[in-house]
Structures are given as structure tokens and as C-alpha cells.
Protein backbone atom coordinates (compact mmCIF):
# COMPACT_ATOMS: atom_id res chain seq x y z
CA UNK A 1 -0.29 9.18 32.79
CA UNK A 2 3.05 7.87 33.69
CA UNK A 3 6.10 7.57 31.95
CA UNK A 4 6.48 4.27 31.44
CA UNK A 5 2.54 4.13 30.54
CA UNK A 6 3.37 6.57 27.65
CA UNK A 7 6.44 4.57 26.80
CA UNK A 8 4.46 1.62 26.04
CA UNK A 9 1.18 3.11 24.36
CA UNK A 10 3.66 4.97 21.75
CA UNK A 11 5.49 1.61 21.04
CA UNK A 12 2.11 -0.09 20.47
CA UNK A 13 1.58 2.78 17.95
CA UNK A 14 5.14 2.65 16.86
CA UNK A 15 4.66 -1.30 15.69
CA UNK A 16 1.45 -0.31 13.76
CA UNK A 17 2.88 3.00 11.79
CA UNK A 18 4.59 0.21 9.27
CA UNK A 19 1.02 -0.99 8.34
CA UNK A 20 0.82 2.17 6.45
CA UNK A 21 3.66 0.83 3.89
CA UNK A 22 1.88 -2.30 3.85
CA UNK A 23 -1.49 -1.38 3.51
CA UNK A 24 -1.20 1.66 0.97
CA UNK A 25 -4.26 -0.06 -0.78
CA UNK A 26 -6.29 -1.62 2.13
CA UNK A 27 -6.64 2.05 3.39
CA UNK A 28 -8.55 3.31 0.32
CA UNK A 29 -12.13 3.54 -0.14
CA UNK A 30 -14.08 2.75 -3.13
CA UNK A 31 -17.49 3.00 -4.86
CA UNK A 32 -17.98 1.08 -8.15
CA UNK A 33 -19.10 2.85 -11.34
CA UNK A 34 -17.92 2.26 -15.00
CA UNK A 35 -14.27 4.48 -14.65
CA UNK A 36 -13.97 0.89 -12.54
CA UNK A 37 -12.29 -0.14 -15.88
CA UNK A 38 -9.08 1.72 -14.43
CA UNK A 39 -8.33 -1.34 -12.72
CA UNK A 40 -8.94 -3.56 -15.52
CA UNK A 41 -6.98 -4.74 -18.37
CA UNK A 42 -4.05 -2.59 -18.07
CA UNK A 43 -0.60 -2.39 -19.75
CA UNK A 44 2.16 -2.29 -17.07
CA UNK A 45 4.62 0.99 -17.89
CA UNK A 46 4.94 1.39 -14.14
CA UNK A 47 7.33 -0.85 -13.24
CA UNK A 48 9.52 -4.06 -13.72
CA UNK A 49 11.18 -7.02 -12.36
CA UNK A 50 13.62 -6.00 -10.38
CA UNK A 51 12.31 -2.40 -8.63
CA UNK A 52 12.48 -2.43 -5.08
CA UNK A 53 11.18 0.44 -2.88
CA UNK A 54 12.66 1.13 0.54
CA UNK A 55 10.26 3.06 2.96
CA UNK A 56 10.33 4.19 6.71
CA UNK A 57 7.85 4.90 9.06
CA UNK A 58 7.77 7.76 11.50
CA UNK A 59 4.94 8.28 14.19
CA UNK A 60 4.31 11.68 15.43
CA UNK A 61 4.30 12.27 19.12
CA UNK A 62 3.53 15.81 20.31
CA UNK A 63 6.07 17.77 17.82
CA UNK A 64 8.54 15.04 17.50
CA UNK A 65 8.37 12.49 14.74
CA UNK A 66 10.17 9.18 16.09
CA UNK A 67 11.08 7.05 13.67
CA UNK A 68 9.13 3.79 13.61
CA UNK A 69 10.22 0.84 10.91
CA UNK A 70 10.70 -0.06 7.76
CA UNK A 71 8.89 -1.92 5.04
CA UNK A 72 10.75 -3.26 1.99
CA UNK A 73 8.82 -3.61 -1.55
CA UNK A 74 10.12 -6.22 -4.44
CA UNK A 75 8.96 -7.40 -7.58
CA UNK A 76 10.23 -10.48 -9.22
CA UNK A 77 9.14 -12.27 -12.78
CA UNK A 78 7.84 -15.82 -12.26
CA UNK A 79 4.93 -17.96 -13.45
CA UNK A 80 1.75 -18.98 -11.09
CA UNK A 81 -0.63 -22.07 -12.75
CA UNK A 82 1.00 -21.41 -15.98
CA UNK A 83 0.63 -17.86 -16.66
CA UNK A 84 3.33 -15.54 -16.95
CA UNK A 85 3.08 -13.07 -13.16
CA UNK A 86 4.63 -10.52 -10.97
CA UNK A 87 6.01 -11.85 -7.58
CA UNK A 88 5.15 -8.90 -5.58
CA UNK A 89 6.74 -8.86 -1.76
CA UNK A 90 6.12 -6.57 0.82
CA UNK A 91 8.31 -6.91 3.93
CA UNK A 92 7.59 -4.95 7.53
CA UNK A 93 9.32 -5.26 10.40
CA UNK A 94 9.56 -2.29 13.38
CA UNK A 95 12.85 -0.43 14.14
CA UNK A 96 15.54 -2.13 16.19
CA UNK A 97 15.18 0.03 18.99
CA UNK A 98 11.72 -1.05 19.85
CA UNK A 99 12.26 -4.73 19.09
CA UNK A 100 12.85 -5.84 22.37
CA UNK A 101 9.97 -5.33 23.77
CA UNK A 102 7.37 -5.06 20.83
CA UNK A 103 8.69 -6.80 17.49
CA UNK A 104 6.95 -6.98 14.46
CA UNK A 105 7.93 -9.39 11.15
CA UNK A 106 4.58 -8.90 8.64
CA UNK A 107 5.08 -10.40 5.47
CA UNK A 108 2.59 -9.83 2.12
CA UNK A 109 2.75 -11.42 -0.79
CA UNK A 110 1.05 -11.70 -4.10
CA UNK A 111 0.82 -13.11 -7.64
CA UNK A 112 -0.07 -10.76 -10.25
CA UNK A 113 -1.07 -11.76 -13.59
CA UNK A 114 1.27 -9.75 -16.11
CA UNK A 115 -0.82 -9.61 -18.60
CA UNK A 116 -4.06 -8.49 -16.80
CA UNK A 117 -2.36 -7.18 -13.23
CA UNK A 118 -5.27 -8.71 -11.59
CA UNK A 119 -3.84 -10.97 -8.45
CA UNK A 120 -3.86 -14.65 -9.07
CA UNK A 121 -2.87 -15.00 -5.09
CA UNK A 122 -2.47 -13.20 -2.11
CA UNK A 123 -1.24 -14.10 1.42
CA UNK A 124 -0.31 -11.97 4.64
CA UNK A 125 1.83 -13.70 7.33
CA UNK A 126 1.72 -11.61 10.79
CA UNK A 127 3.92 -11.74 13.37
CA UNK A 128 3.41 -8.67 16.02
CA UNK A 129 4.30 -9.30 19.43
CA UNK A 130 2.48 -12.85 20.59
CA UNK A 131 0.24 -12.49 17.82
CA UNK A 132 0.47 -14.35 15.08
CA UNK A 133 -1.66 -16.14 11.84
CA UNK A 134 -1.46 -16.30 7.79
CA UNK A 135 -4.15 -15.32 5.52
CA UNK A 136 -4.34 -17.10 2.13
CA UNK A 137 -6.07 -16.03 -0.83
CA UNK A 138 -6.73 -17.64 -4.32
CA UNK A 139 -8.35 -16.00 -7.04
CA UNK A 140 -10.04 -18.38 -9.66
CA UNK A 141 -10.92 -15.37 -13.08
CA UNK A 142 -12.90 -17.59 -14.88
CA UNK A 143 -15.37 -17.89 -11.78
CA UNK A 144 -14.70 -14.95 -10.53
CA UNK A 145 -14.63 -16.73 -7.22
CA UNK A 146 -11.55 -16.22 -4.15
CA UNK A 147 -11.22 -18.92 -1.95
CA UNK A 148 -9.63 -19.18 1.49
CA UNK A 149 -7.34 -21.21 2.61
CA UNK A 150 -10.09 -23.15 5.13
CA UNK A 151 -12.13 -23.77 1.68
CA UNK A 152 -15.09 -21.00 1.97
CA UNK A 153 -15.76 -19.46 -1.87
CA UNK A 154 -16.37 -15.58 -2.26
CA UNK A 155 -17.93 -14.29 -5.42
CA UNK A 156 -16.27 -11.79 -6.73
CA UNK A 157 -16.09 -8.64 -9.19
CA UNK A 158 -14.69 -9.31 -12.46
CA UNK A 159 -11.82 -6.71 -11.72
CA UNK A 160 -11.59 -7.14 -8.36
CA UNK A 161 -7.64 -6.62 -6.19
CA UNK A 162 -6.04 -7.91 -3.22
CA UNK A 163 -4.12 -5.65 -0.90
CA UNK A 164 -1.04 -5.43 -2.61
CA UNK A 165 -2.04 -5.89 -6.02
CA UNK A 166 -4.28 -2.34 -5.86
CA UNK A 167 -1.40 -0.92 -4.74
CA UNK A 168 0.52 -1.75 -8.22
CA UNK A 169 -2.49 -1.31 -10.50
CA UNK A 170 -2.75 2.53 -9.26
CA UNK A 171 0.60 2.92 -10.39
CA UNK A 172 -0.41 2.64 -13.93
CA UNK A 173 -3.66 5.10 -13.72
CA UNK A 174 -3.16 8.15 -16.18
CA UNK A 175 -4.21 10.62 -13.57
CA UNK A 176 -3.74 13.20 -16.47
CA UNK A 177 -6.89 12.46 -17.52
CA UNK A 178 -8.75 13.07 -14.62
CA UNK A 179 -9.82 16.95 -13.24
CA UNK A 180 -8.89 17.31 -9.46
CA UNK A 181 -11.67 15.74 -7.15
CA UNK A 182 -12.69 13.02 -9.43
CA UNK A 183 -12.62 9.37 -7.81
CA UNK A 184 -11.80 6.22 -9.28
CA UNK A 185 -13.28 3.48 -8.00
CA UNK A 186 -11.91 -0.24 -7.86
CA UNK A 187 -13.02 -3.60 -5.50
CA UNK A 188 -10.67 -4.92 -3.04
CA UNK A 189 -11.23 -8.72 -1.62
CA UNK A 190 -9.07 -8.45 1.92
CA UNK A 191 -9.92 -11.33 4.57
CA UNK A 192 -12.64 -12.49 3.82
CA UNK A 193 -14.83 -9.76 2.40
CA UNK A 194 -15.89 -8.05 -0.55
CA UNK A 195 -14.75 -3.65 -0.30
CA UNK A 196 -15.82 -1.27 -2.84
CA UNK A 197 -13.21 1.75 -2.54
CA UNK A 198 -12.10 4.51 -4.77
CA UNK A 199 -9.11 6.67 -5.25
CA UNK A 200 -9.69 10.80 -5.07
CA UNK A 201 -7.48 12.71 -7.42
CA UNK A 202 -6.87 16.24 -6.03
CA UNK A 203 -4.17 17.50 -8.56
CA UNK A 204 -0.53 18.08 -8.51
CA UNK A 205 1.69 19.90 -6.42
CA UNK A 206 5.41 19.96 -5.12
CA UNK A 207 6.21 17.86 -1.66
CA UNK A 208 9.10 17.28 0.25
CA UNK A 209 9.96 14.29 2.39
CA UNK A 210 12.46 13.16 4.27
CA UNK A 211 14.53 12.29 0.73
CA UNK A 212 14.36 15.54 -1.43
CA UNK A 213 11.44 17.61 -3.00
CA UNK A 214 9.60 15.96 -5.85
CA UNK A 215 7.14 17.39 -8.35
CA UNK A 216 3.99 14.97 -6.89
CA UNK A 217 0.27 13.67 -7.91
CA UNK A 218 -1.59 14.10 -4.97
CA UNK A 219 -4.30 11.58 -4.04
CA UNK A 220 -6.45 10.78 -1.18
CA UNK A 221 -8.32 7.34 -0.53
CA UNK A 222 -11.17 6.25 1.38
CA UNK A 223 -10.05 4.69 4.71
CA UNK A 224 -11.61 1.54 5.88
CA UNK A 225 -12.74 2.00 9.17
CA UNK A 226 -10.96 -0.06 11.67
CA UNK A 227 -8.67 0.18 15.01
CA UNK A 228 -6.04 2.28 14.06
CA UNK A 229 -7.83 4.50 11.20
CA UNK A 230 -11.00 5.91 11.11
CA UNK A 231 -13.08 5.61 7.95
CA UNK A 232 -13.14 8.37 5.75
CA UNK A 233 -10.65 10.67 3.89
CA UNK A 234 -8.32 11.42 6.61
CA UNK A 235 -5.06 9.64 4.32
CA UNK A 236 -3.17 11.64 2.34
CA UNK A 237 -0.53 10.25 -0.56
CA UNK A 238 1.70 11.70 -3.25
CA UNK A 239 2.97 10.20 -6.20
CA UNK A 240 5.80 10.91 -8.38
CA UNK A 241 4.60 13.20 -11.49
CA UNK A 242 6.49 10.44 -13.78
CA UNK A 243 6.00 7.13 -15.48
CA UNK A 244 6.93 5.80 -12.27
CA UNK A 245 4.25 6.75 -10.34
CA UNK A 246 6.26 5.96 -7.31
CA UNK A 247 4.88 6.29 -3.88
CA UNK A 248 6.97 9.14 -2.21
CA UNK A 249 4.96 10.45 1.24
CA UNK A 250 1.77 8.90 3.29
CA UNK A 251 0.57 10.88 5.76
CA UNK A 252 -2.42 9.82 8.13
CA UNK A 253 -3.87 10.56 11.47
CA UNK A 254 -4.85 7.81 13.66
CA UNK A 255 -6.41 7.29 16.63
CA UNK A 256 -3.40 9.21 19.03
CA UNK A 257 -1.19 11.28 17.23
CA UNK A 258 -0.53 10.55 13.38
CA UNK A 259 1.76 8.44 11.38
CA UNK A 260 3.98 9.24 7.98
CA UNK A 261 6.01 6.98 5.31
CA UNK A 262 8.52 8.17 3.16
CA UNK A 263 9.95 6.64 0.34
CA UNK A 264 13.72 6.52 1.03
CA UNK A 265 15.53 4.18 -1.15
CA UNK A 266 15.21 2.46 -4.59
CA UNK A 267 16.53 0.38 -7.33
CA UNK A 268 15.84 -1.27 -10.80
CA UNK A 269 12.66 1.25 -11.73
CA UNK A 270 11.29 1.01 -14.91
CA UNK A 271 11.47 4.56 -16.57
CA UNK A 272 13.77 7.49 -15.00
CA UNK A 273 12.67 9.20 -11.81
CA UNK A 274 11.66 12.51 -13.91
CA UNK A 275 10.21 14.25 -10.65
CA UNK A 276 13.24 14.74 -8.58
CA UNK A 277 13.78 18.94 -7.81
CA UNK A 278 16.28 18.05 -5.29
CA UNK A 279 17.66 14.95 -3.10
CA UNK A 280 19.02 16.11 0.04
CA UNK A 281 22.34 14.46 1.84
């Protein structure tokens, strides 16, 4: 292969290593059962209006890890068809470096129902290279219907998530209660299409990222299958051991090479960051 050849491949790669920030949810697998009733009816401890998570990507290329881009989490307080709801925004974009000849602006965004955390709307805007379309998604709860924006009506689980919204919801899971190897299972409505996914608990254990070592809930979900990842249980991800459950390392292999995100920077969480050992300089 030639230089240049491997130049571009690992950009192409590069641009797609942010999907892992935006897609923490998308990329787990479940199977429905009655412990679906984590993701249902909820109180919020996790976090606020105001937190906002700073991650970067890194792709792995031989025994170097390159860094790849960023992707920017928010959560705001505001009120969709009259019910009180989380603005959740999830902002990814690749690093400067690369822009000029692969650039990537991907935008996801949901309404969360405070009371319930079950997504009211979703939408992803995508803008990677000459590619580019917006996917709308409204959830009606009383029908238990989501419609698209070109009018076609999905039936629905009663406690089913969008993309982002899963991502939130598994922050307020007492893991605790579960014994290491026990999946929780949740739906997830991406697209147009109905996913039954879980969450595997394996335990707890000490990781270090890029930021410092943490005291970490280690979990691994259920890829969906598709052209980066292959399906299965390939995705690793640790939490912080706190009432944060913050997301501090994702580690997955993909099709050439394998990908990381580490949590790098945040503000305005809800309860103190507990599982710090040590932030490095």
C-alpha cells in the first residue's frame, strides 16, 4: 500500500473514531426482559442543567494512538409541548489537522422528559465530508408511537430511548445491585427501527485514561452490527464509581485498527467526582 493510500484510509477512520462519543448508546445491544424497568420511570441523581462533558477521540494505528476529534456533551433545562425536559446536545467535529481534507460537524440532539427521562425528541444532523442529511424523531407516550419527519408511524415499547437519551438513563442505573455479568436490557428507536439491546455489568475496577486514574464501573454493550463495528461485545466502557456515573474511557476495535474516547474535561456535575485517585498534569 502506498503512503498516501494509508494517509487517506486512516483519516477516513480518523473522522469516524468521534462516532464513539456520539453513539455511546447506539453501540449497545439489548434483549428485553422485566429488569427492562431500569430504563423506566427513573429519578435523575445523575446529573443537572448545566454539566458539560468534554471528550477526545484517539484511533490506534499500529502502536501509535493519533488523536482524532472531539465531541462536546451539554445539558440545558427547557420545556418541549408543555412538559418540563432536558435539552441534551451532543456536538462532534474531527481534529483540525485533518479538516482540510476530511471534515466532520455531527450534531445530536434530544428532548428528555424530566420527570420520566424518556426522549420526547431526537434529531441527528450529519455533516462528514460531501455527505450530508438530518434525522428527526418524535415520540408521542400516550401512543407509544415515533414518527419521522417524512410522516411514517413506528410502534413502539412503552420505555423505549433514542440515541442520546440511553446514554443519560444509564447514568442513573444502581449497578450496585447487580452481580458482575448480569445484563440489563432496554429498547432503542434509531432511524427508523425498533433495537432491543442490553447493558453487561462486569464489576468494578481501577482505569486510567488519558486524564488521571479513577476508581471505575466497568460495562460492556452489545454492538449493533454495522460498517465500522461489528456486532457483538467487542466495546468496552467505564464509569465513574460515583453518583456521577460519568463516562471516563471507551475502548473498541473496529474494522482496521481500534478506536478510544476519554473523558477530558467537565463542568457543572451534579454530585462531586468521588472516583478521582489521581489527575495527571
Amino acid at each position: 500500500m502506498e503512503p498516501g493510500d494509508t494517509v487517506a484510509k486512516a483519516a477516513t477512520l480518523l473522522s469516524k473514531t468521534k462516532k464513539l462519543l456520539l453513539t455511546l448508546s447506539l453501540l449497545t445491544g439489548f434483549s428485553v426482559s422485566n429488569a427492562q424497568n431500569d430504563f423506566c420511570n427513573t429519578v435523575n441523581t445523575a446529573y443537572r442543567p448545566g454539566e458539560k462533558l468534554v471528550f477526545q477521540a484517539y484511533y490506534n494505528m499500529g502502536f501509535i494512538w493519533i488523536y482524532a476529534g472531539n465531541a462536546v456533551f451539554t445539558v440545558q433545562s427547557t420545556t418541549y409541548n408543555g412538559k418540563p425536559s432536558y435539552y441534551v446536545k451532543g456536538d462532534g467535529r474531527t481534529a483540525p489537522s485533518y479538516e482540510w481534507f476530511y471534515k466532520v460537524r455531527d450534531l445530536y440532539e434530544s428532548y428528555i422528559d424530566q420527570q420520566t427521562l424518556l426522549p420526547l425528541r431526537h434529531s441527528r444532523t450529519i455533516n462528514e465530508g460531501h455527505i450530508s442529511f438530518r434525522h428527526d424523531i418524535k415520540f408521542d407516550r400516550t401512543e407509544n408511537v415515533a414518527t419521522l419527519a417524512n410522516g411514517n408511524r413506528h410502534p413502539i415499547s412503552r420505555c423505549t430511548q433514542d440515541v442520546v437519551s440511553a446514554i443519560y438513563f444509564a447514568r442513573n442505573i444502581d449497578y450496585n445491585k447487580y452481580t458482575p455479568g448480569t445484563r440489563i436490557p432496554f429498547d432503542m428507536f434509531l432511524d427508523d427501527k425498533l433495537y432491543s439491546l442490553y447493558i453487561k455489568y462486569m464489576g468494578k475496577e481501577k482505569v486510567k485514561t488519558k486524564k488521571g486514574t479513577f476508581n471505575a464501573i466497568k460495562i460492556v454493550p452489545l454492538l449493533i452490527e454495522g460498517t465500522m463495528f461489528s456486532g457483538g461485545e467487542g466495546m468496552t466502557v467505564w464509569v465513574s464509581d460515583d453518583k456521577n456515573h460519568l463516562p471516563l474511557r471507551v475502548s473498541s476495535p473496529i474494522v482496521v485498527g481500534s478506536v478510544k474516547a476519554d473523558l477530558m474535561d467537565y463542568a457543572g456535575l451534579a454530585n462531586p467526582f468521588s472516583s478521582i485517585i489521581k489527575i495527571d498534569d
